[in-house]
Protein backbone atom coordinates (compact mmCIF):
# COMPACT_ATOMS: atom_id res chain seq x y z
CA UNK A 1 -12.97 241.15 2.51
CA UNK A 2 -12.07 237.71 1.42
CA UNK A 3 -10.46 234.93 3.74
CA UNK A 4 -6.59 235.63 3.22
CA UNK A 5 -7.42 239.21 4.56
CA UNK A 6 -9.49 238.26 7.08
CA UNK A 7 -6.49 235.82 8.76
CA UNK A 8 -3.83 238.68 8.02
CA UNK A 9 -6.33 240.90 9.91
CA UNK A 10 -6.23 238.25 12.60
CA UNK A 11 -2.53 237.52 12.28
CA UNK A 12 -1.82 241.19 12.66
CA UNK A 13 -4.07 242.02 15.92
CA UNK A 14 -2.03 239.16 17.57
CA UNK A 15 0.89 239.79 16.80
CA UNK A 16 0.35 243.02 18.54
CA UNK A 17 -1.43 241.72 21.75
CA UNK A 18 1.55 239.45 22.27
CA UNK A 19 4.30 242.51 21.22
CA UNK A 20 1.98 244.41 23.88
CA UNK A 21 2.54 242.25 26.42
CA UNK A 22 6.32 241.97 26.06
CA UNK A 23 6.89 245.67 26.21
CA UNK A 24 4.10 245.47 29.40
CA UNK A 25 6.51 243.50 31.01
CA UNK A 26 9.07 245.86 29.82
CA UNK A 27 7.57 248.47 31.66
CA UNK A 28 6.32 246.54 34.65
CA UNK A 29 10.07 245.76 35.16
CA UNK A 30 11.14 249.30 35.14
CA UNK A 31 8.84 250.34 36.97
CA UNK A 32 9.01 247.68 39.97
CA UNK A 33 12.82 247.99 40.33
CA UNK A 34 12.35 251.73 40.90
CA UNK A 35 9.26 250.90 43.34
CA UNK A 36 11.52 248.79 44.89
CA UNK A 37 14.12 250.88 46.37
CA UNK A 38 11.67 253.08 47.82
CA UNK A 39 8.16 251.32 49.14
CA UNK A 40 7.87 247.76 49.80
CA UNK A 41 11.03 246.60 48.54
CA UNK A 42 10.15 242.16 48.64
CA UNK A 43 6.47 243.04 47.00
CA UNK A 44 7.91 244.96 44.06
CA UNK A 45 11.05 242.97 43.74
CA UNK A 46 8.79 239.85 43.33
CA UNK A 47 6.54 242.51 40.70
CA UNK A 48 10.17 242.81 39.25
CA UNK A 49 11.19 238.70 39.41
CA UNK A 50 7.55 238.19 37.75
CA UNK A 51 8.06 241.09 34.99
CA UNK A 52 12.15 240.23 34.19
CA UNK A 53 10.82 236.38 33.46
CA UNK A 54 8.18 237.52 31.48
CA UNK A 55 10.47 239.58 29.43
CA UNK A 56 12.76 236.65 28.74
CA UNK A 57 9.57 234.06 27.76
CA UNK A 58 8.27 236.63 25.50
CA UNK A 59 11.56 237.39 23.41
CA UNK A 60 12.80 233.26 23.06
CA UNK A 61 8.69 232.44 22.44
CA UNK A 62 8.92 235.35 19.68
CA UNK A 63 12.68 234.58 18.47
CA UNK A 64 11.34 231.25 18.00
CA UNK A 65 8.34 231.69 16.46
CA UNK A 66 10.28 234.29 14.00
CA UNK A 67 12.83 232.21 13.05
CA UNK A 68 10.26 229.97 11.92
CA UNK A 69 9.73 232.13 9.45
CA UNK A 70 12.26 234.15 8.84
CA UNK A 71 15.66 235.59 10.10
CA UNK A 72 14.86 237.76 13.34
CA UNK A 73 15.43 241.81 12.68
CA UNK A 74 16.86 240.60 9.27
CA UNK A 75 19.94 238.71 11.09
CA UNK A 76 20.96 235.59 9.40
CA UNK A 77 21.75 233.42 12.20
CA UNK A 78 21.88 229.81 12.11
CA UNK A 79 19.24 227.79 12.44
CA UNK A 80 16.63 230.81 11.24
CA UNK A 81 14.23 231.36 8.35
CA UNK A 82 13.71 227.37 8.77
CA UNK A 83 10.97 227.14 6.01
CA UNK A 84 12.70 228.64 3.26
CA UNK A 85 16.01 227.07 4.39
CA UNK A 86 14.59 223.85 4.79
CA UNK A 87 11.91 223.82 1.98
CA UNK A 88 14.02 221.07 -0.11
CA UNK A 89 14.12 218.99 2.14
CA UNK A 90 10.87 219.25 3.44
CA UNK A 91 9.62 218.77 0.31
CA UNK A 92 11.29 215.16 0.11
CA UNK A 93 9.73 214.43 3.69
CA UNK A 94 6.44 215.37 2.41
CA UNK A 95 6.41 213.16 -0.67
CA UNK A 96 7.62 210.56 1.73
CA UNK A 97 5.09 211.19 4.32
CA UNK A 98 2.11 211.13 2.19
CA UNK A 99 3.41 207.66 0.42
CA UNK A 100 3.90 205.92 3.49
CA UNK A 101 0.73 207.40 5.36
CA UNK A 102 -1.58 208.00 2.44
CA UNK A 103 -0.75 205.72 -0.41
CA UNK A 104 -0.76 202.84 1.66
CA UNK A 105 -2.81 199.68 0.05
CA UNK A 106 -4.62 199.04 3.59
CA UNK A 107 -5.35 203.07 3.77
CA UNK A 108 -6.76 203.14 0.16
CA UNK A 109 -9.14 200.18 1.04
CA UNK A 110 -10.32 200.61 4.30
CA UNK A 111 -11.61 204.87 2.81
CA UNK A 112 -13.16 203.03 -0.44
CA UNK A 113 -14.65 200.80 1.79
CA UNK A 114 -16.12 202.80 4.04
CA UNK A 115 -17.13 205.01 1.33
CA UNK A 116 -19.30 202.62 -0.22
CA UNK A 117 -19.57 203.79 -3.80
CA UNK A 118 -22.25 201.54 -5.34
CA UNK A 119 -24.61 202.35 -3.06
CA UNK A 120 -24.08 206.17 -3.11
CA UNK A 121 -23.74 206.16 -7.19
CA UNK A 122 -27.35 203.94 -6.98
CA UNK A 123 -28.91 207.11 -5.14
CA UNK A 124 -27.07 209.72 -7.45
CA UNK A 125 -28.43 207.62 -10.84
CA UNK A 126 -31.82 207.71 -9.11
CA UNK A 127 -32.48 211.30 -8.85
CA UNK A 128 -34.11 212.81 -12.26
CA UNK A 129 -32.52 215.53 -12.54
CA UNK A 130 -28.76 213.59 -12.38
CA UNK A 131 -30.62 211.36 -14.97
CA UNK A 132 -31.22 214.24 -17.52
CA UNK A 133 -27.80 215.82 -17.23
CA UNK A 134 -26.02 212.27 -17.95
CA UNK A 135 -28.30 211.78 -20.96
CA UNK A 136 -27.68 215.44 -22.33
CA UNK A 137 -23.78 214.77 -21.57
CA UNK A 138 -24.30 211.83 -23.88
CA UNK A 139 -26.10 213.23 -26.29
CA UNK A 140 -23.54 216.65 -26.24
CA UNK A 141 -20.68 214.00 -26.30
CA UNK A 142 -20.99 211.24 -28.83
CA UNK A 143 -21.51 214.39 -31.68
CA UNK A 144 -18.37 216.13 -30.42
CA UNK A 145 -16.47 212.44 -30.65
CA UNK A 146 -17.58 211.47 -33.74
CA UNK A 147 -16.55 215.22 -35.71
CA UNK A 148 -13.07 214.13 -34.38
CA UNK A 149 -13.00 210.52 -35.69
CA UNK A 150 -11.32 210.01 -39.16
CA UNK A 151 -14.04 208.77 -42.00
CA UNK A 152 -11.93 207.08 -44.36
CA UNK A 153 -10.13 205.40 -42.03
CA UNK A 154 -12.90 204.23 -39.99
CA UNK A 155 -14.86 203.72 -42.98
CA UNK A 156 -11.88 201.48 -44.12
CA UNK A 157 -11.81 199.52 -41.15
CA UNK A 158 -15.73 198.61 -41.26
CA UNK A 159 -14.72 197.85 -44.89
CA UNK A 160 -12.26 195.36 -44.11
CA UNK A 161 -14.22 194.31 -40.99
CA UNK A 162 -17.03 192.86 -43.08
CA UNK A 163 -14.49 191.30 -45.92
CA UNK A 164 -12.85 189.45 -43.08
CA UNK A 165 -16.47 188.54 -41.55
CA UNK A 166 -17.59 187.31 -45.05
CA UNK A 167 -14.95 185.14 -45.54
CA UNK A 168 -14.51 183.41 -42.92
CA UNK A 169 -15.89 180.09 -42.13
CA UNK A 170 -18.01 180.48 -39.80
CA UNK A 171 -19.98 182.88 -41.84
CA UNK A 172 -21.62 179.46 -43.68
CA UNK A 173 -22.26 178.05 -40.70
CA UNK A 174 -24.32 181.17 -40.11
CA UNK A 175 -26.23 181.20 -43.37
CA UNK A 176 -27.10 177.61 -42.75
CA UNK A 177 -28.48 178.30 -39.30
CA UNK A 178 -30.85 181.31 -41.47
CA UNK A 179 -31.79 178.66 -44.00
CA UNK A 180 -32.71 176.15 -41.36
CA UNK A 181 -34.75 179.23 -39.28
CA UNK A 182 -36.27 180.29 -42.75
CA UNK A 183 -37.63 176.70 -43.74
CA UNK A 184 -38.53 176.10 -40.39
CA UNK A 185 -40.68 178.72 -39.92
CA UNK A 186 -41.57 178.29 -43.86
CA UNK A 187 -40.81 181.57 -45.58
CA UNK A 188 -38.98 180.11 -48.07
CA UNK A 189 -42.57 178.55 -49.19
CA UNK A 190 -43.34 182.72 -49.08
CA UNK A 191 -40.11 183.29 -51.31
CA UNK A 192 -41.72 180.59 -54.11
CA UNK A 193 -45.11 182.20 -53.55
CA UNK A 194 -43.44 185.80 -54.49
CA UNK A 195 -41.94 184.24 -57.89
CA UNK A 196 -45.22 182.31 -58.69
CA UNK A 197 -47.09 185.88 -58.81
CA UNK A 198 -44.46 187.22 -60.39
CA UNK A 199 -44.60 184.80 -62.81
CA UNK A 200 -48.28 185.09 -63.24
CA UNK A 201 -47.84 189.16 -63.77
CA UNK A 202 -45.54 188.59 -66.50
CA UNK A 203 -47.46 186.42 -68.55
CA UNK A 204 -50.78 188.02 -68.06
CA UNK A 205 -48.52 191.49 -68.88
CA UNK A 206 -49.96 192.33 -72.78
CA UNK A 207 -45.89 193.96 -73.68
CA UNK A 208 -44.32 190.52 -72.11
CA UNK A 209 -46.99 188.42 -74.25
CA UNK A 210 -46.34 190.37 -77.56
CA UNK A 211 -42.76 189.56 -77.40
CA UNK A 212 -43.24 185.88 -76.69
CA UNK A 213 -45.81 185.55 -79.66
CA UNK A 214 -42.66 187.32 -82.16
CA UNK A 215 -40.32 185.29 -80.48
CA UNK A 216 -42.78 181.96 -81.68
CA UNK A 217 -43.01 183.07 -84.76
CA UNK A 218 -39.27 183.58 -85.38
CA UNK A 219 -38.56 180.15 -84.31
CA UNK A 220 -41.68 178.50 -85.82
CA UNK A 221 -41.64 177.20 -89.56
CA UNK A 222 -42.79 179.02 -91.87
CA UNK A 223 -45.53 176.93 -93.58
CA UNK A 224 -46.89 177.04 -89.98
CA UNK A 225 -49.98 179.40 -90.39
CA UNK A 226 -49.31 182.52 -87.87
CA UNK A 227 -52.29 181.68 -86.25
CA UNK A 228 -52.01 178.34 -85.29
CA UNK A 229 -48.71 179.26 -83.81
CA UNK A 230 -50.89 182.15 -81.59
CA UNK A 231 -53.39 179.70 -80.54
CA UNK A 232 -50.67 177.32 -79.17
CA UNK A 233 -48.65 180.22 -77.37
CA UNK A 234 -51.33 181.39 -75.86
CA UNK A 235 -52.60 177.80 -74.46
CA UNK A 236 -49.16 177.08 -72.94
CA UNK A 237 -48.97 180.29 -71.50
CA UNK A 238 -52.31 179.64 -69.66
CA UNK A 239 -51.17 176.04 -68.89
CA UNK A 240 -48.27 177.87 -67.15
CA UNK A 241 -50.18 180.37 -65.54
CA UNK A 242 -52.91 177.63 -64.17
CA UNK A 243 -49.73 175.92 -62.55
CA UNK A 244 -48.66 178.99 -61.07
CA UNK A 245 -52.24 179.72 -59.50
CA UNK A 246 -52.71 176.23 -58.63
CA UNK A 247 -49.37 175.91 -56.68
CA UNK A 248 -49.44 178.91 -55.13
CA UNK A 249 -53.33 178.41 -53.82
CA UNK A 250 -52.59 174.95 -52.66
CA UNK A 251 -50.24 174.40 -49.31
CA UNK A 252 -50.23 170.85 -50.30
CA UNK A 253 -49.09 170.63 -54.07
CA UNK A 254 -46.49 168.49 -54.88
CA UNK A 255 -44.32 170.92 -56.03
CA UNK A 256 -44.05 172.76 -53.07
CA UNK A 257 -42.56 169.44 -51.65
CA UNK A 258 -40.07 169.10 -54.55
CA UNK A 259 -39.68 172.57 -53.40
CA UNK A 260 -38.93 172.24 -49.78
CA UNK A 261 -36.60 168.61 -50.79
CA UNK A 262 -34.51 170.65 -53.32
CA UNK A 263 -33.70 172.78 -50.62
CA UNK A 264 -33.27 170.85 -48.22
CA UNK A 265 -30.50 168.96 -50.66
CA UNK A 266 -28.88 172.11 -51.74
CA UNK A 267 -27.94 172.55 -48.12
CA UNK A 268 -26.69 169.24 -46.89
CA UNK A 269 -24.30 168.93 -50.49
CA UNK A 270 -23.45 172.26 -49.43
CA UNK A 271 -22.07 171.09 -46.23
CA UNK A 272 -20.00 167.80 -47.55
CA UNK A 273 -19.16 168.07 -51.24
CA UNK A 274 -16.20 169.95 -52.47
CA UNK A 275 -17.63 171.01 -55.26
CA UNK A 276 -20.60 172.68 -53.75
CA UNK A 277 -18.05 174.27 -51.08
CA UNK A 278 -16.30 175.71 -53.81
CA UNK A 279 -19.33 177.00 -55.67
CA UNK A 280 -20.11 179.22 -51.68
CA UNK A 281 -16.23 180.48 -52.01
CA UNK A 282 -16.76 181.57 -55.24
CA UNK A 283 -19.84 183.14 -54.70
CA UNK A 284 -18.44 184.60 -51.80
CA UNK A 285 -15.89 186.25 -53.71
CA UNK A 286 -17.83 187.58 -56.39
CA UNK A 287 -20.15 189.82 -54.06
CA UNK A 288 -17.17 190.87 -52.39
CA UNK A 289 -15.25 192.19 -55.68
CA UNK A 290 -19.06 193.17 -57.14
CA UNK A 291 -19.20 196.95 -57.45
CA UNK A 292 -22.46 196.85 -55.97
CA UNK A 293 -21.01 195.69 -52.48
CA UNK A 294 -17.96 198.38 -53.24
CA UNK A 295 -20.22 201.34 -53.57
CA UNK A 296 -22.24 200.08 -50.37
CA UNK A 297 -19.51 199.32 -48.27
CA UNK A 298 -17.55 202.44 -49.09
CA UNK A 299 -20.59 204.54 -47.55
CA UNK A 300 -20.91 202.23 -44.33
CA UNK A 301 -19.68 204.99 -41.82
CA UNK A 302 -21.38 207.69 -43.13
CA UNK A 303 -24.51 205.81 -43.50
CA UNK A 304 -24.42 204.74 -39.70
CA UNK A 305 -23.71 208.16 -38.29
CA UNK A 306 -26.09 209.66 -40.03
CA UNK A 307 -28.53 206.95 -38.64
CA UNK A 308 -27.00 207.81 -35.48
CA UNK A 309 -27.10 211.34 -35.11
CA UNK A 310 -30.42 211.60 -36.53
CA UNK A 311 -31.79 209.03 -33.57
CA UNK A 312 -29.87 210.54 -31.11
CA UNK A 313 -32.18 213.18 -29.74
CA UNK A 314 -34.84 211.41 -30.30
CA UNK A 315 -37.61 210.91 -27.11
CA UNK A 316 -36.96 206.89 -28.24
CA UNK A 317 -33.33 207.10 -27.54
CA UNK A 318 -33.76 209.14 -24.67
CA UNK A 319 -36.41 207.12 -23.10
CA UNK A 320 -34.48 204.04 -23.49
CA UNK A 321 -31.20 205.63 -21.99
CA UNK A 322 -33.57 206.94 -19.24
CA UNK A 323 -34.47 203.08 -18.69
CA UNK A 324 -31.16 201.73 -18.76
CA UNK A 325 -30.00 204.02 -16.05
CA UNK A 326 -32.98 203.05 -13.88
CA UNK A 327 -32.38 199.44 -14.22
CA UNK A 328 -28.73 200.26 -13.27
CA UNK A 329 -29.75 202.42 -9.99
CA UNK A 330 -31.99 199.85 -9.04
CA UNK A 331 -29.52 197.01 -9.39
CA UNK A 332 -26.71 199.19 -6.95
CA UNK A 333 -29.33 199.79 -4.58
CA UNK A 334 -30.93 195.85 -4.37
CA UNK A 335 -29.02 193.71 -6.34
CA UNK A 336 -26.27 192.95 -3.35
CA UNK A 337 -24.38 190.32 -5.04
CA UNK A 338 -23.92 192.97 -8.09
CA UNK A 339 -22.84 195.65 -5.41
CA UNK A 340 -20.56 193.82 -3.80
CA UNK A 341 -18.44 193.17 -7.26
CA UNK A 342 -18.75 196.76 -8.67
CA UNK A 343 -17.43 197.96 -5.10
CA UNK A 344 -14.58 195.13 -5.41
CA UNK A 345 -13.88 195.88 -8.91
CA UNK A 346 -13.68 200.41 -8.30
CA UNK A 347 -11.46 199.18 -5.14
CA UNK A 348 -9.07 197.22 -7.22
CA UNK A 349 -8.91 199.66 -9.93
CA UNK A 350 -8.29 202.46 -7.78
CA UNK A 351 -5.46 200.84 -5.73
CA UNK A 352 -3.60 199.36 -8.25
CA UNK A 353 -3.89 203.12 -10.40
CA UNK A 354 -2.49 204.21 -6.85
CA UNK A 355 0.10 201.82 -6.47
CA UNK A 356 1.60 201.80 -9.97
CA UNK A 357 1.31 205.62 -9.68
CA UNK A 358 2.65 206.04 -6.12
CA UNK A 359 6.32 207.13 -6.58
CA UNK A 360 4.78 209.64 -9.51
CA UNK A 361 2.29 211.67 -7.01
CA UNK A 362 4.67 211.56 -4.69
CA UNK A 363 7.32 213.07 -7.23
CA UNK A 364 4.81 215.36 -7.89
CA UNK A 365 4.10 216.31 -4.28
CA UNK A 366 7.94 216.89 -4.21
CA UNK A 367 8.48 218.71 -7.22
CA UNK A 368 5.88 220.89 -6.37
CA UNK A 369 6.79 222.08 -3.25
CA UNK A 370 10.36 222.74 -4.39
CA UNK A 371 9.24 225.00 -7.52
CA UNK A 372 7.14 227.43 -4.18
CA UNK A 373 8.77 230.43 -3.56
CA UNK A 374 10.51 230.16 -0.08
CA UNK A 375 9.29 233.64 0.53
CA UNK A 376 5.43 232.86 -0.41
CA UNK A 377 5.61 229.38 1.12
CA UNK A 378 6.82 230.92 4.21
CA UNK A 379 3.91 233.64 4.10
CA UNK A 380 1.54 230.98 3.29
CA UNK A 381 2.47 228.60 6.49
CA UNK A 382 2.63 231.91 8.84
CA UNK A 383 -1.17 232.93 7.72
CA UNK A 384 -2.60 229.13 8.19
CA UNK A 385 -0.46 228.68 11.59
CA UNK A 386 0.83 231.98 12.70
CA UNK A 387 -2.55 232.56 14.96
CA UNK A 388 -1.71 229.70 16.95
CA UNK A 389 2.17 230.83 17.44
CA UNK A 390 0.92 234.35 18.34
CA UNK A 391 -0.50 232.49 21.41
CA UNK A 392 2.51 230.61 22.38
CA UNK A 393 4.52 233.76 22.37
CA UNK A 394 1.40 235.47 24.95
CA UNK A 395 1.47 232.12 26.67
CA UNK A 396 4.77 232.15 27.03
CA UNK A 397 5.06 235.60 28.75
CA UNK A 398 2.94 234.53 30.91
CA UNK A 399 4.13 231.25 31.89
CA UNK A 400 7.34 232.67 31.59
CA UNK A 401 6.67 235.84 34.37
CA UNK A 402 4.92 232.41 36.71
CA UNK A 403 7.64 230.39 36.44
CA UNK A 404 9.80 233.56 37.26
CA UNK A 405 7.55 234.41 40.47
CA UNK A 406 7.93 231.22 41.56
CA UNK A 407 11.48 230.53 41.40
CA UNK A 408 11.89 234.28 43.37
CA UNK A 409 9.99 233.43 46.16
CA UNK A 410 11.77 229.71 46.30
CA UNK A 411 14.95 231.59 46.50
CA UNK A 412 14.27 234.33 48.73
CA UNK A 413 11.75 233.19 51.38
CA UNK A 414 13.01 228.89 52.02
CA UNK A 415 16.27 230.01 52.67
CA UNK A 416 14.98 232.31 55.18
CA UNK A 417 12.52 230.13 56.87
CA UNK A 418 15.32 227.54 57.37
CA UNK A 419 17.69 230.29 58.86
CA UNK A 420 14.65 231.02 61.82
């Protein structure tokens, strides 16, 4: 038995312990009129006084209670069946009610005050178990999101995103803070160290020094013995070589300064003269419009959720989500300064969603109660309240056969005592 049956159950035995009692009466009445005219006429015609009032209690307590409802024995009279009749219009007083009592900005505050959200979200993020279900709703969520997102468009938009980021200004300004880092910290001494052994592979590379030496003798004249011209290659491409080596072995070597000046001169005419300006601009432009940086760029997205999804599930993303949320529960719960503007910030939010939203809920609330069938709204308010009216109506027999008693013995035995 669910809970609607169990207060129709309830309704029901009520309603008969208070139509008991009228009928009771009923009967008392009867039966002390007769009683009267035959054995102890003022006891039974007080019996009578007490039964006639209780009689009248009990039918206005259950004429009012019914009409409540709906119209008593199916009579329309005026004034009856007040919840269906008046369900319009109660409607309207609801909505209005719950604006002016509920929707209030002092109401709103004073609950989210006392509520005290950061603190209670600070013990929520703490337990582990509310930990793991945020970071599988995460890692359930972001998947479902991204299916949903369009690629080209978004892939377009990253596109554009870094065009825009390229050419702007402030991207130089950028690449000269990198150079700066990079010199400081001397990799760029690394970068010449990288070409010297390159260098060095391709001349001690037997294919590389074949071509040179047919390369010599094309250009060479031709009384020049072959040779000769063989002996010479060779020595300048050791000469070479030695410079490599020695530059790249020694820190100190001149040409690593040269180096490091050249640089360093590159960059400041890059800041100040046109021409070098113009040079960056174009350079710009060319690795933008180079089909290497199309066929890059046009794979951005994909490339990044792939990354993405693949890291997801991860025990490093995962651990680090884990981390996040225990810095934030440990921040709520200490950090009182922090508290004290998250609290400010959810009260604000929430009151002015309320406010700007106030004459919608209580729309709503109105056009809500208006769409109820009068018959089940009436049904409804009867089950929640009727248990209490089924007392009025037994109270009110009662009360009503007292009162009754009462006003019989005023009438019948004062007048007499003043007559003695």
């Amino acid at each position: 038995m669910n809970e609607t049956e169990l207060k129709q159950k309830r309704l029901k035995k009520l309603k008969r312990i208070a139509s008991t009692m009228f009928f009771a009466m009923v009967v008392l009445f009867i039966l002390a009129r007769w009683l009267s005219y035959h054995y102890l006429k003022e006891l039974w015609q007080a019996v009578a006084a007490f039964a006639e009032a209780g009689m009248v209690g009990a039918l206005a307590d259950w004429y009012a209670v019914t009409a409540l409802f709906k119209h008593p024995m199916g009579i329309k009279i005026p004034h009856t069946n007040l919840i269906a009749v008046k369900k319009d219009k109660f409607a309207i007083k609801m909505g209005d009610f719950i604006q002016q009592h509920f929707l209030k900005k002092e109401v709103i505050a004073q609950k989210i005050s006392d509520f005290h959200v950061s603190q209670k979200l600070g013990v929520w993020l703490k337990n582990e178990k509310n930990q793991e279900n945020i970071i599988a709703h995460i890692e359930n969520f972001i998947p479902q999101y991204i299916a949903q997102l369009n690629e080209q468009e978004l892939n377009q938009k990253l596109q554009n995103y870094l065009i825009d980021f390229i050419q702007k200004p402030e991207t130089e300004t950028y690449f000269y803070l990198l150079l700066e880092k990079l010199i400081e910290e001397k990799h760029h001494q690394k970068i010449l160290e990288m070409a010297l052994e390159a260098v060095i592979a391709q001349i001690d590379d037997a294919e590389n020094r074949k071509k040179i030496h047919t390369k010599v003798k094309e250009e060479s004249p031709s009384l020049l013995p072959k040779f000769i011209g063989r002996i010479y290659t060779d020595k300048f491409l050791e000469a070479i070589k030695d410079l490599a080596q020695d530059v790249k072995n020694n820190p100190e070597h001149e040409i690593r300064a040269k180096f490091d000046s050249g640089i360093q001169q590159w960059i400041e005419k890059s800041k100040t003269e046109p021409e070098y300006q113009q040079k960056i601009q174009e350079f710009k432009q060319k690795i933008i419009q180079s089909e290497i940086f199309q066929q890059n760029t046009n794979q951005l997205w994909i490339k990044f959720r792939a990354i993405l999804l693949q890291e997801l599930n991860t025990s490093v993303v995962q651990s680090a989500l884990r981390k996040e949320i225990d810095k934030l529960s440990q921040k709520l719960l200490q950090d009182l300064t922090f508290t004290q503007k998250v609290d400010t910030w959810i009260q604000n939010q929430i009151i002015e969603m309320i406010q700007n939203n106030q004459d919608t809920v209580k729309q709503y609330i109105t056009d809500t109660i208006k769409k109820w069938d009068s018959a089940f709204l009436a049904n409804q308010l009867e089950l929640e309240v009727g248990k209490d009216l089924q007392y009025i109506r037994i109270n009110g027999t009662l009360v009503g056969g007292l009162i009754g008693l009462f006003l019989y013995l005023i009438t019948e035995f004062i007048p007499q005592s003043l007559h003695r």
